[in-house]
N, C-alpha and C. Protein backbone atom coordinates (compact mmCIF):
# COMPACT_ATOMS: atom_id res chain seq x y z
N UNK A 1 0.84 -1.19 0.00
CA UNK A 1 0.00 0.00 0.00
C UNK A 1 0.89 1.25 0.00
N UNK A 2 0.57 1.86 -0.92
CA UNK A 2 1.23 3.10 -1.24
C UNK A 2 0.85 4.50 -0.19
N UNK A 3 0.87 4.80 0.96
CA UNK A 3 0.50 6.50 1.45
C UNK A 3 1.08 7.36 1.57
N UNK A 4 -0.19 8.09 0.99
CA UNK A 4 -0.16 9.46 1.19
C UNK A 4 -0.31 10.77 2.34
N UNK A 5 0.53 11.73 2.39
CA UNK A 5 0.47 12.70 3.44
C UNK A 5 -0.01 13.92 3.04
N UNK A 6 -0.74 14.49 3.39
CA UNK A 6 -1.45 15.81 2.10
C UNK A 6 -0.67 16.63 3.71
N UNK A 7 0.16 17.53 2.72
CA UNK A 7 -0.20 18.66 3.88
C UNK A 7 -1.02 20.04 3.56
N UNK A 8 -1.68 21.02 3.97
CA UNK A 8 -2.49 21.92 3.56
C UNK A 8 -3.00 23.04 4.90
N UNK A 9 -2.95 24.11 4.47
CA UNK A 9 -3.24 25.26 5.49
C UNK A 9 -4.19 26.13 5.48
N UNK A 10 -5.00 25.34 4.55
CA UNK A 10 -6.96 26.32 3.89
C UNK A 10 -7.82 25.91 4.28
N UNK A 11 -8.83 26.24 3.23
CA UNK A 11 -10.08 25.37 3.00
C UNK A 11 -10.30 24.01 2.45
N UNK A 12 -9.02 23.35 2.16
CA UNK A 12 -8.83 22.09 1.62
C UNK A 12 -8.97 21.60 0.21
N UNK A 13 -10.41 22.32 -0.56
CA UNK A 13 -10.75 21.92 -1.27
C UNK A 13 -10.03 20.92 -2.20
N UNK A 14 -8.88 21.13 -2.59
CA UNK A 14 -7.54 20.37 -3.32
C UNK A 14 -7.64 19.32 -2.88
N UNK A 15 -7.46 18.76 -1.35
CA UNK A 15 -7.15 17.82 -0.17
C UNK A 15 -8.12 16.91 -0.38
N UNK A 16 -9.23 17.39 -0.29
CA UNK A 16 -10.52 16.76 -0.22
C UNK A 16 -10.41 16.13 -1.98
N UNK A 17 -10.70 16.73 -2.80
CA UNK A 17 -10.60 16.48 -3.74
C UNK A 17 -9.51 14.64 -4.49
N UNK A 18 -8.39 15.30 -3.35
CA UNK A 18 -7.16 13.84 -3.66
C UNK A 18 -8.07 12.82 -3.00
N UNK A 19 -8.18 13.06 -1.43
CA UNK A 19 -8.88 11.90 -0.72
C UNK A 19 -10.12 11.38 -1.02
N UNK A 20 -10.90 11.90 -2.03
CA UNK A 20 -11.69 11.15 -2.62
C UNK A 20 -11.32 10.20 -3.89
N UNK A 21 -10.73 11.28 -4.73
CA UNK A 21 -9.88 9.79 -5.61
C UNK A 21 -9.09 8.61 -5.42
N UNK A 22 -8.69 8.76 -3.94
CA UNK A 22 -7.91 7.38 -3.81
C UNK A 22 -8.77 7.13 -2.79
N UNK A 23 -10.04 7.24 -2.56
CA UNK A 23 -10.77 6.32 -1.64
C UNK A 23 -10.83 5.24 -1.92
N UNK A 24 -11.57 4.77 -2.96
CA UNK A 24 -11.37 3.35 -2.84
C UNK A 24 -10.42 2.43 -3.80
N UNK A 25 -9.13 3.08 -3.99
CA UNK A 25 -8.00 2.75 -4.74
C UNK A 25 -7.33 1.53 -3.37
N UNK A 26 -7.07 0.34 -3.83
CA UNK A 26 -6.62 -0.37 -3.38
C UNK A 26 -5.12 -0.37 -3.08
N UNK A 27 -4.55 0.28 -3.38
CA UNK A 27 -3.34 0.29 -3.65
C UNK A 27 -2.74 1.70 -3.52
N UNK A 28 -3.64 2.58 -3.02
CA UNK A 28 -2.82 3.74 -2.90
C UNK A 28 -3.53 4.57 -1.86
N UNK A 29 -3.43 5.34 -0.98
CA UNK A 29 -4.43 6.07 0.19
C UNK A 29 -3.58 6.92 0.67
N UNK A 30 -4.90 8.16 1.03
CA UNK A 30 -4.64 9.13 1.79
C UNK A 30 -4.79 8.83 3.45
N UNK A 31 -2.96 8.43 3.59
CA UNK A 31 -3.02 8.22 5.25
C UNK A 31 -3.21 9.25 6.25
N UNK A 32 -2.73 10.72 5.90
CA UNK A 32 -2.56 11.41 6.84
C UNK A 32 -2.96 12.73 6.22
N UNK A 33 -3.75 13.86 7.10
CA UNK A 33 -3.78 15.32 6.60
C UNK A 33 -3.39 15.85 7.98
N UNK A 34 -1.92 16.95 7.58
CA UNK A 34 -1.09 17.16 8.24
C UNK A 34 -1.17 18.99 8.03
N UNK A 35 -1.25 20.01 9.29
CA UNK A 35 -1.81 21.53 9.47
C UNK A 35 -1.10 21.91 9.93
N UNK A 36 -0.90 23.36 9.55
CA UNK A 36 -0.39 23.69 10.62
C UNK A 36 -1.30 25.13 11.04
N UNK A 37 -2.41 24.77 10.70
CA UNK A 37 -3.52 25.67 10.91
C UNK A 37 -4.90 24.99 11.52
N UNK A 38 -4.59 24.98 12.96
CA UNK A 38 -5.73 24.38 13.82
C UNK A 38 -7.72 25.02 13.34
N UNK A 39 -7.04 25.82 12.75
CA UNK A 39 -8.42 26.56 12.47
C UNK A 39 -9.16 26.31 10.76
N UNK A 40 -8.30 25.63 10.38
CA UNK A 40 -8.64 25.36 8.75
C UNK A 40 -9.99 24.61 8.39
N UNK A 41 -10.22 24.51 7.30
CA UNK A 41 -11.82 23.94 6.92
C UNK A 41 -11.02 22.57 6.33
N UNK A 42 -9.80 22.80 6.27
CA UNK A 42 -9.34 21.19 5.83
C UNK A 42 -9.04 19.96 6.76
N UNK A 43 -9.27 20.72 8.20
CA UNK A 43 -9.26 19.33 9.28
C UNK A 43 -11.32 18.69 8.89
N UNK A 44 -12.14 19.65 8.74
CA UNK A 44 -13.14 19.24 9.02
C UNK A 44 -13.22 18.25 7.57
N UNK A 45 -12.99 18.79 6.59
CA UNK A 45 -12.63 17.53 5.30
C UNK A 45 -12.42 16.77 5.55
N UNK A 46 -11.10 16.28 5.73
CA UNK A 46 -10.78 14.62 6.84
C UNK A 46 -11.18 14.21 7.60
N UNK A 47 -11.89 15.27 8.21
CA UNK A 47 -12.24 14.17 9.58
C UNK A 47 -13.55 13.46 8.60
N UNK A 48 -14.34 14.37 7.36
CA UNK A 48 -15.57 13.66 6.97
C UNK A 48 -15.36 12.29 6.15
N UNK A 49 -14.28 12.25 6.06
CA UNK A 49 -13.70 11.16 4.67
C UNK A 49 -12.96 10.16 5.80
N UNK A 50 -12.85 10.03 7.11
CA UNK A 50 -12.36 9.55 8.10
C UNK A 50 -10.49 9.23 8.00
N UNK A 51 -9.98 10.44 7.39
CA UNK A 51 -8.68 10.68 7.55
C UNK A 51 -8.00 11.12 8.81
N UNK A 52 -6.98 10.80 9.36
CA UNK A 52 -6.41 11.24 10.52
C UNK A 52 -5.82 12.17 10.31
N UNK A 53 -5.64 12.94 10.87
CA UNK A 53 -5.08 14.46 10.74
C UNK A 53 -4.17 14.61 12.00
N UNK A 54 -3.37 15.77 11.89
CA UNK A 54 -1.98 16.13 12.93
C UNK A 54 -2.34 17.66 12.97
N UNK A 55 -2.34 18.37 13.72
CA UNK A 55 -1.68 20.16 13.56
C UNK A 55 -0.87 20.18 14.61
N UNK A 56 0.29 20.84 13.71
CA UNK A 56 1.49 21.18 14.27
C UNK A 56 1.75 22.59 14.29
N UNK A 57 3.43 22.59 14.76
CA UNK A 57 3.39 24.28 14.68
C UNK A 57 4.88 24.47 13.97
N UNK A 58 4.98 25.34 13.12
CA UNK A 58 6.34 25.15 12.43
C UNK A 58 7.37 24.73 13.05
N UNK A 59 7.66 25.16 14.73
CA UNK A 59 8.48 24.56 15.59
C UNK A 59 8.64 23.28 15.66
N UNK A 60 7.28 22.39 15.59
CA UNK A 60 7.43 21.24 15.60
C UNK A 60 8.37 20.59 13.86
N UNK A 61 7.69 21.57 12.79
CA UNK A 61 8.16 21.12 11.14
C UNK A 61 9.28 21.03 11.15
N UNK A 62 9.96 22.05 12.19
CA UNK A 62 11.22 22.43 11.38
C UNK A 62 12.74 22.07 12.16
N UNK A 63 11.37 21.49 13.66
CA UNK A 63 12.96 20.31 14.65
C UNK A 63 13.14 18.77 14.21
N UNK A 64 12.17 18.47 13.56
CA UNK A 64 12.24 16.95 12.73
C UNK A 64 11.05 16.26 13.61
N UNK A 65 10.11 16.85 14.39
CA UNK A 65 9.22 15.91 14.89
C UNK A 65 8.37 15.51 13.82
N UNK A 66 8.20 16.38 13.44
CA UNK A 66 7.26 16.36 12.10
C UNK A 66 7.32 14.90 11.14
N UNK A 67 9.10 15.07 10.58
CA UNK A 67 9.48 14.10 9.83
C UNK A 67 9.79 12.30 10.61
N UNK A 68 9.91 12.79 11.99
CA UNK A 68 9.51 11.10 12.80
C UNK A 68 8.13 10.66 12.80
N UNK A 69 7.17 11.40 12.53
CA UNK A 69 6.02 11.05 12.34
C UNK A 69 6.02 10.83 10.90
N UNK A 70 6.24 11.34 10.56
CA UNK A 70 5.86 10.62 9.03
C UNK A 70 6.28 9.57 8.21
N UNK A 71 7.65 9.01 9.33
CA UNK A 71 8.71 7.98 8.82
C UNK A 71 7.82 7.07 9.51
N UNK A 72 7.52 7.26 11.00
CA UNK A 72 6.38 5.66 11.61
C UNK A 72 5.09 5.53 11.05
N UNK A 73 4.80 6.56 9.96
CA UNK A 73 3.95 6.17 9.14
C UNK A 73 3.84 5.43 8.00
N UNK A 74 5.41 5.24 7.56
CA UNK A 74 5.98 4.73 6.44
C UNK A 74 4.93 5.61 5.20
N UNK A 75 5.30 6.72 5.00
CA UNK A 75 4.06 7.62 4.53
C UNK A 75 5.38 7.54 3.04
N UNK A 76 4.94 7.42 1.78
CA UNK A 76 5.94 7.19 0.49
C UNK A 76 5.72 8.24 -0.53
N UNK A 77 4.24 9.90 0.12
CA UNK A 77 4.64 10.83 -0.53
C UNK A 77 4.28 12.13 0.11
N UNK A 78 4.47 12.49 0.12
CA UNK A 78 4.38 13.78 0.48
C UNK A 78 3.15 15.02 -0.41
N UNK A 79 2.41 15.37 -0.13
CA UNK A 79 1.51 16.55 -1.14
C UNK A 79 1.47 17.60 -0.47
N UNK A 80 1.86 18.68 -1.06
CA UNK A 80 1.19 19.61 -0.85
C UNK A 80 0.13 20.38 -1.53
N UNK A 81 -0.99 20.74 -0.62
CA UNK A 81 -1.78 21.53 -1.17
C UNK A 81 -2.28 22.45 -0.62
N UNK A 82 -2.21 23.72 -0.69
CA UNK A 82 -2.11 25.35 -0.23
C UNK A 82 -1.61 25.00 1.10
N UNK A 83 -0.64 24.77 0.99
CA UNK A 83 0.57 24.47 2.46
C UNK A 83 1.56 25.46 2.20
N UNK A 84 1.29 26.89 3.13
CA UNK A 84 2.37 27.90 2.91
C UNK A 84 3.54 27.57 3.67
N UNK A 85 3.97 26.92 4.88
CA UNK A 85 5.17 26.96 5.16
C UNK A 85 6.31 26.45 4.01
N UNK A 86 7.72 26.73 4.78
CA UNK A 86 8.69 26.23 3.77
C UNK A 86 8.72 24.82 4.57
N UNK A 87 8.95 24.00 3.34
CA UNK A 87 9.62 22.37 3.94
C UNK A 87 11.01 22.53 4.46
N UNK A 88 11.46 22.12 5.67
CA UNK A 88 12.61 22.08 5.98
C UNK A 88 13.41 21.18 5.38
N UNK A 89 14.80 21.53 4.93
CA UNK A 89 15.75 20.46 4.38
C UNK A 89 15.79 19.30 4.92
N UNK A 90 15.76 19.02 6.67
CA UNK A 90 15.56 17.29 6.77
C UNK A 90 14.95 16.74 6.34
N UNK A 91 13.70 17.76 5.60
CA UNK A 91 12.15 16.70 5.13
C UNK A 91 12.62 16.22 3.79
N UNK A 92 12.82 17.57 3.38
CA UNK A 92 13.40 17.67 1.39
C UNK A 92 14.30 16.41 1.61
N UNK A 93 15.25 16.26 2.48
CA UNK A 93 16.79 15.72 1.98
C UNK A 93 15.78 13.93 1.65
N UNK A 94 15.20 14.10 3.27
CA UNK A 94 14.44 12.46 3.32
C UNK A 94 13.75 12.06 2.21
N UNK A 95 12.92 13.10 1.90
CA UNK A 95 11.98 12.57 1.16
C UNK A 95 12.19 13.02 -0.48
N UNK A 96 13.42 13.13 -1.06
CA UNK A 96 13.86 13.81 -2.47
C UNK A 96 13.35 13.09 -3.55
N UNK A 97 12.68 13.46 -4.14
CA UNK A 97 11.76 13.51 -4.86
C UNK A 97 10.34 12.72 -4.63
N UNK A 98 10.08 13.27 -3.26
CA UNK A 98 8.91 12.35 -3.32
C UNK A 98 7.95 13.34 -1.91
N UNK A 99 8.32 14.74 -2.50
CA UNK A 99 7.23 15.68 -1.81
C UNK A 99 6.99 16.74 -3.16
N UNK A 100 5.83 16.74 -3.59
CA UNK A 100 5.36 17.27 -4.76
C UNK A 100 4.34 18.54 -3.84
N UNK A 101 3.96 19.30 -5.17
CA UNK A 101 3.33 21.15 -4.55
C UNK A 101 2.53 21.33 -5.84
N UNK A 102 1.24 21.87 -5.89
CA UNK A 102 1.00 22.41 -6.86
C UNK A 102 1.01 23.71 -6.60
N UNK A 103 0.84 24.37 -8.01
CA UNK A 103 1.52 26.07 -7.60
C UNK A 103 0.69 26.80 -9.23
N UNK A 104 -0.36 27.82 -8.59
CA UNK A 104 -1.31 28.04 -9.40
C UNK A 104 -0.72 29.50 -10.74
N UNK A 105 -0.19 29.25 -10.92
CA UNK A 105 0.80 29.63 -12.21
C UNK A 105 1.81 28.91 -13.31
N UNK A 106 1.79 29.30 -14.39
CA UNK A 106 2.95 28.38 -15.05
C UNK A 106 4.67 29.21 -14.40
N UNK A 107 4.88 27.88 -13.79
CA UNK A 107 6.71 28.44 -13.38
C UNK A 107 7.41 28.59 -14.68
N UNK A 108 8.04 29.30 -14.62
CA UNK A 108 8.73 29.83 -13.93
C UNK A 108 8.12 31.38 -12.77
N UNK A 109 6.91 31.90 -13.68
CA UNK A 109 6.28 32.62 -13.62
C UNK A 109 5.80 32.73 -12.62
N UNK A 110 5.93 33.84 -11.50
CA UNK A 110 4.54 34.06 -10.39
C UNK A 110 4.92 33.54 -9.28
N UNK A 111 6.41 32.47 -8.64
CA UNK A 111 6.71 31.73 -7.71
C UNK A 111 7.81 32.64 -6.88
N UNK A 112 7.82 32.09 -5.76
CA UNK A 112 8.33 32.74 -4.45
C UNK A 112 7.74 32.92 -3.73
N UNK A 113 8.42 32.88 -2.64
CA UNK A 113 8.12 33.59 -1.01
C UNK A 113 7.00 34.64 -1.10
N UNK A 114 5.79 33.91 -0.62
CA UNK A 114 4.71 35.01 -0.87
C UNK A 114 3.73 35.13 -1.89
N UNK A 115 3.94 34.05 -2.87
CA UNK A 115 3.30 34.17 -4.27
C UNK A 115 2.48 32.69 -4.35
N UNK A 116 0.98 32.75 -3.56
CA UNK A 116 0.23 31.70 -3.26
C UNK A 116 -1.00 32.78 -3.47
N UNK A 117 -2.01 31.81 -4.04
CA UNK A 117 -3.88 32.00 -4.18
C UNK A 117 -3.49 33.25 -5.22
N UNK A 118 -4.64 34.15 -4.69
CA UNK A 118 -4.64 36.15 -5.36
C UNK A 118 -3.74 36.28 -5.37
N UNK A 119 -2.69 36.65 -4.75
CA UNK A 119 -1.74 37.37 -5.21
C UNK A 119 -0.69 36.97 -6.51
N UNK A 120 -0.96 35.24 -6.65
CA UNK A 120 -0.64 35.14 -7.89
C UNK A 120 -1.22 35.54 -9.09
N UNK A 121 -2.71 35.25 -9.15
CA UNK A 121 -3.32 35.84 -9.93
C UNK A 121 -3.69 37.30 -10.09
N UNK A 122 -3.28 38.20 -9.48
CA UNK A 122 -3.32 39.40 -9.38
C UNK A 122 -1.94 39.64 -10.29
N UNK A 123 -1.21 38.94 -10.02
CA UNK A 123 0.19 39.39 -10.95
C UNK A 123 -0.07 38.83 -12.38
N UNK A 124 -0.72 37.66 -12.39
CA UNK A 124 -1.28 37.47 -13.73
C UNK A 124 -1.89 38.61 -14.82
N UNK A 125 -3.15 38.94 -13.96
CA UNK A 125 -3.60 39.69 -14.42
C UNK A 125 -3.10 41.36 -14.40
N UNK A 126 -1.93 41.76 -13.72
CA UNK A 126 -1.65 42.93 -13.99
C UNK A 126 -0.96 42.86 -15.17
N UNK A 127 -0.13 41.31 -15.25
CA UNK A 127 0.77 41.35 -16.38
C UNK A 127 0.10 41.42 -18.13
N UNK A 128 -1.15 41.16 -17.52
CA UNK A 128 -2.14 41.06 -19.06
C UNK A 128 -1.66 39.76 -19.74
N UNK A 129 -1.71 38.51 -19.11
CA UNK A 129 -0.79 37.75 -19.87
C UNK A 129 -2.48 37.02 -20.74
N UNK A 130 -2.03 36.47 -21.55
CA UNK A 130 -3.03 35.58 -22.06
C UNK A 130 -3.54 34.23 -21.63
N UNK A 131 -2.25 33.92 -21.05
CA UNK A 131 -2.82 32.88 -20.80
C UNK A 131 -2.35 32.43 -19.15
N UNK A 132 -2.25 31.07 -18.06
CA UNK A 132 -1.81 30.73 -17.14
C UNK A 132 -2.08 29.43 -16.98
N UNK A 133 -2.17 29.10 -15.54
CA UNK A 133 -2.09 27.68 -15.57
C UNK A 133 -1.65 27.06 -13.99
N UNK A 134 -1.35 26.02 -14.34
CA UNK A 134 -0.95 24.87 -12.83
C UNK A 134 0.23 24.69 -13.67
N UNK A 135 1.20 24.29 -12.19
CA UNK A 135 2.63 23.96 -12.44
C UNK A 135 2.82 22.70 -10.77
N UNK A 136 2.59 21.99 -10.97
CA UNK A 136 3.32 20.55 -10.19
C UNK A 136 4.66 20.07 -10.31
N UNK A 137 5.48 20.44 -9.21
CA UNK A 137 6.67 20.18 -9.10
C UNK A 137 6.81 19.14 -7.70
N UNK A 138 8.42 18.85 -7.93
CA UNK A 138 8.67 18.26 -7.09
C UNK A 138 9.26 19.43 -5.80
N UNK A 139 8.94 19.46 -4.17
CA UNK A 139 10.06 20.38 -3.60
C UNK A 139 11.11 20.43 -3.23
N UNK A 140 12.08 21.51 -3.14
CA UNK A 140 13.49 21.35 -2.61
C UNK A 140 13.04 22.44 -1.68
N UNK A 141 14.70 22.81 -1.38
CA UNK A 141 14.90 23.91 0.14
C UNK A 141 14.27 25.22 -0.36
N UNK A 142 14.14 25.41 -1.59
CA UNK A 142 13.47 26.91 -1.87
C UNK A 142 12.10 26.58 -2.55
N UNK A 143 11.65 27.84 -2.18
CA UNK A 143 10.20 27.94 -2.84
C UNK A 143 10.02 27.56 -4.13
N UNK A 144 9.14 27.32 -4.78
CA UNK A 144 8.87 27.04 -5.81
C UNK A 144 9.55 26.51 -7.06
N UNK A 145 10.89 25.80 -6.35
CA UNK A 145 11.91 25.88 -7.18
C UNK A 145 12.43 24.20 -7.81
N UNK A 146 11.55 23.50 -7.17
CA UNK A 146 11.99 21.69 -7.73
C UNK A 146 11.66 21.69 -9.02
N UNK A 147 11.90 20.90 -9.52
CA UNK A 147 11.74 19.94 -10.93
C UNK A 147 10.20 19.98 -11.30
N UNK A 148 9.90 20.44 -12.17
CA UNK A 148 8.35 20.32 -13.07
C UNK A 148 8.28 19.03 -13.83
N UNK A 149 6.99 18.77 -12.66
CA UNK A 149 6.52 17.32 -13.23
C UNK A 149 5.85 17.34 -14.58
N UNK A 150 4.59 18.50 -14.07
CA UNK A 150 3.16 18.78 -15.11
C UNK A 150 3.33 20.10 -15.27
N UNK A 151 2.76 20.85 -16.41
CA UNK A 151 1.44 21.83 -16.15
C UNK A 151 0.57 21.61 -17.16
N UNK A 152 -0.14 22.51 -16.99
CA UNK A 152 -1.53 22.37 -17.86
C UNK A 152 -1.78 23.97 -17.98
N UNK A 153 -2.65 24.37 -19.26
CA UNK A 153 -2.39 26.08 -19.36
C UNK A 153 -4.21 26.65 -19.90
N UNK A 154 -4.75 27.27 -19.24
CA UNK A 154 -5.58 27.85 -19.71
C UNK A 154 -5.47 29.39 -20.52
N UNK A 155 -6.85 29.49 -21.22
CA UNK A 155 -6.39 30.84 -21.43
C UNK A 155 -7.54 31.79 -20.90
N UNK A 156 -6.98 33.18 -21.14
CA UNK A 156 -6.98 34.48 -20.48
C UNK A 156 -7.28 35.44 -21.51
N UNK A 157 -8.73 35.82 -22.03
CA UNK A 157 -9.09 36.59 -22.87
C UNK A 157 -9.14 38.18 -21.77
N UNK A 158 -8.86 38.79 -22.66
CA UNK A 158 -8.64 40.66 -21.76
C UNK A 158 -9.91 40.81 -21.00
N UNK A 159 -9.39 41.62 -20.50
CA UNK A 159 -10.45 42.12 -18.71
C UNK A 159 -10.77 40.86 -17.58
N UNK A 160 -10.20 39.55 -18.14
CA UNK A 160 -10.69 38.78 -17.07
C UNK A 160 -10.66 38.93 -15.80
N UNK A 161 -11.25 38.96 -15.17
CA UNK A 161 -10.95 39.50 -13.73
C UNK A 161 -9.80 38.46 -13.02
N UNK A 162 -9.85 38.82 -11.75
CA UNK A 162 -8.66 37.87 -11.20
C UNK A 162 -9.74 36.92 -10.57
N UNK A 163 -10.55 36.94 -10.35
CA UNK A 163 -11.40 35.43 -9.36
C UNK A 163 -11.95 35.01 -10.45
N UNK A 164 -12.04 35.34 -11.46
CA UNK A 164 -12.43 34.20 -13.08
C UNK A 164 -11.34 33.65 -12.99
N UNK A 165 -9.51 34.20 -13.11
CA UNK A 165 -8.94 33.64 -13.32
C UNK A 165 -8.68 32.51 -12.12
N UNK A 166 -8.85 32.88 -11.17
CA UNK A 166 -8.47 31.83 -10.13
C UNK A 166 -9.27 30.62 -10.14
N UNK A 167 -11.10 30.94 -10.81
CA UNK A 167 -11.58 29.76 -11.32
C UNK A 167 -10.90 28.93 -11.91
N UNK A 168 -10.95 29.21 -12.73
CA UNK A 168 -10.24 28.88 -14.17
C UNK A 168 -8.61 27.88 -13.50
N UNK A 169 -8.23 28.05 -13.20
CA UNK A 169 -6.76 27.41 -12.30
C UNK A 169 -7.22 26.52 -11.32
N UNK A 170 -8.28 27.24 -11.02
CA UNK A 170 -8.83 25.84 -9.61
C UNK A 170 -9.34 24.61 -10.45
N UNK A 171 -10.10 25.29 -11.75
CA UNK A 171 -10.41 23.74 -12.50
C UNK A 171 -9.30 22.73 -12.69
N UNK A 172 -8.59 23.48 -13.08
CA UNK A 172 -7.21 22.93 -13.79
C UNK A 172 -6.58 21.65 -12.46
N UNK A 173 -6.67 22.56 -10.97
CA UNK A 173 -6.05 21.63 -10.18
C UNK A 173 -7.17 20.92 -9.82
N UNK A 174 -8.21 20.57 -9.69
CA UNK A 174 -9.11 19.83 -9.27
C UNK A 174 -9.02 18.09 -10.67
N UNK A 175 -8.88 18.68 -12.08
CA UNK A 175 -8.41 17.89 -12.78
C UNK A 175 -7.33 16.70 -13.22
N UNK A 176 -6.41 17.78 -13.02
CA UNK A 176 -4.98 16.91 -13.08
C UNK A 176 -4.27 16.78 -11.92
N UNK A 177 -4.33 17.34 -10.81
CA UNK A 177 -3.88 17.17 -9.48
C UNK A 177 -3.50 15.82 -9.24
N UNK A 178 -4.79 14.69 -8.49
CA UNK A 178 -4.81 13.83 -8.14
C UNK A 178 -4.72 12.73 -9.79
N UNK A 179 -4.56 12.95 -10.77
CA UNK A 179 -4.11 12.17 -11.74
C UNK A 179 -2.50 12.16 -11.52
N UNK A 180 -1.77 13.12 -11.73
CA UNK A 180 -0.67 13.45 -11.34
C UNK A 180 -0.09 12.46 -10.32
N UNK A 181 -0.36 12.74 -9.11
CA UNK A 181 -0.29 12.39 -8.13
C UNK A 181 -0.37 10.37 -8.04
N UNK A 182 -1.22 9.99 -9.09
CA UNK A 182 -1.00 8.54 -9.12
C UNK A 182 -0.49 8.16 -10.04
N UNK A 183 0.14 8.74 -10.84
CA UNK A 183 0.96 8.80 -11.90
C UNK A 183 2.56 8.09 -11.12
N UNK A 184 2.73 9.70 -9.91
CA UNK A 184 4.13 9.52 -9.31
C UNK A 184 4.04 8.47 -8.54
N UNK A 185 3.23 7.70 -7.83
CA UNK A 185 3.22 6.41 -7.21
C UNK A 185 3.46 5.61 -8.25
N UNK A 186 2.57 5.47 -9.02
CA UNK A 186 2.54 4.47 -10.00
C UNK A 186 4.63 4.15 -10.39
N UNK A 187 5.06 5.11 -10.76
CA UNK A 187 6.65 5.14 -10.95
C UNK A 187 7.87 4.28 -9.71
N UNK A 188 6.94 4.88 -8.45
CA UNK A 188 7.41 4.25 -7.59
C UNK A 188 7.72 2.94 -7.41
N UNK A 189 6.83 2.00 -8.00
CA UNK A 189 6.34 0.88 -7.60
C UNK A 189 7.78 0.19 -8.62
């Protein structure tokens, strides 16, 4: 059995979204949804899909308690989804190539410290670009900066507003996200 660790710091929707596609996948499951936001709408997700959940506090992410829990889980990937902290290098080093992020822009474009939800799409749209998209990478020690697995690219006819565009990107990850995502198990095996 292949598991999964979603980590996430929202409303989940993404989260929820994975843990229903591998519900009844025999061979692959969402073991753990891991917070570091006691107050999120993504503990109440798991708890409805009967996922176990953790909230921590970056103190805990970033002394390695974090990553002993996830090793006695024998947990084989890592997700993120709207999980703003940085991963600490013990996690990255452990788990190299096998903690993935989606990131609601095409990278190179729109990534860094700070460049999550609106404010990406706000830079979208100041830039007038035509078009945007999802970008799924793998993570390292910096933001937005691992290896591109996927993207996928919509387009962006003029005046779109920025919450059309953020539609428009949320489809995109609600689509290929969790395909993605059993793709990179699937490799594993």
């Amino acid at each position: 059995m292949k598991k999964i660790a979603i980590f996430a710091s929202g409303n989940g929707t993404n989260a929820e979204n994975i843990i229903k596609y591998f519900n009844r996948n025999p061979t692959k499951q969402v073991s753990l949804l891991a917070t570091n936001n006691q107050f999120s709408k993504v503990l109440d997700r798991a708890k409805k899909h009967h996922i176990p959940t953790i909230v921590f506090s970056k103190e805990e992410l970033n002394s390695g308690e974090i990553l002993i829990r996830l090793k006695s889980q024998q947990i084989n990937l890592i997700v993120l989804a709207g999980f703003l902290l940085k991963i600490p290098r013990k996690i990255t080093d452990h788990y190299f190539n096998r903690i993935i992020n989606i990131h609601p822009s095409l990278l190179p474009l729109y990534g860094g410290k700070g460049m999550y939800g609106l404010h990406v799409h706000q830079k979208v749209f100041d830039s007038k670009d035509k078009e945007t998209g999802i970008t799924i990478h793998y993570v390292n020690a910096k933001y937005d900066d691992g290896k591109i697995i996927f993207q996928a690219k919509c387009e962006i006819k003029p005046n779109t507003r920025v919450k059309e565009i953020a539609k428009k990107v949320h489809k995109l990850e609600m689509k290929f996200f969790p395909r993605i995502i059993e793709n990179i198990l699937n490799e594993q095996d």
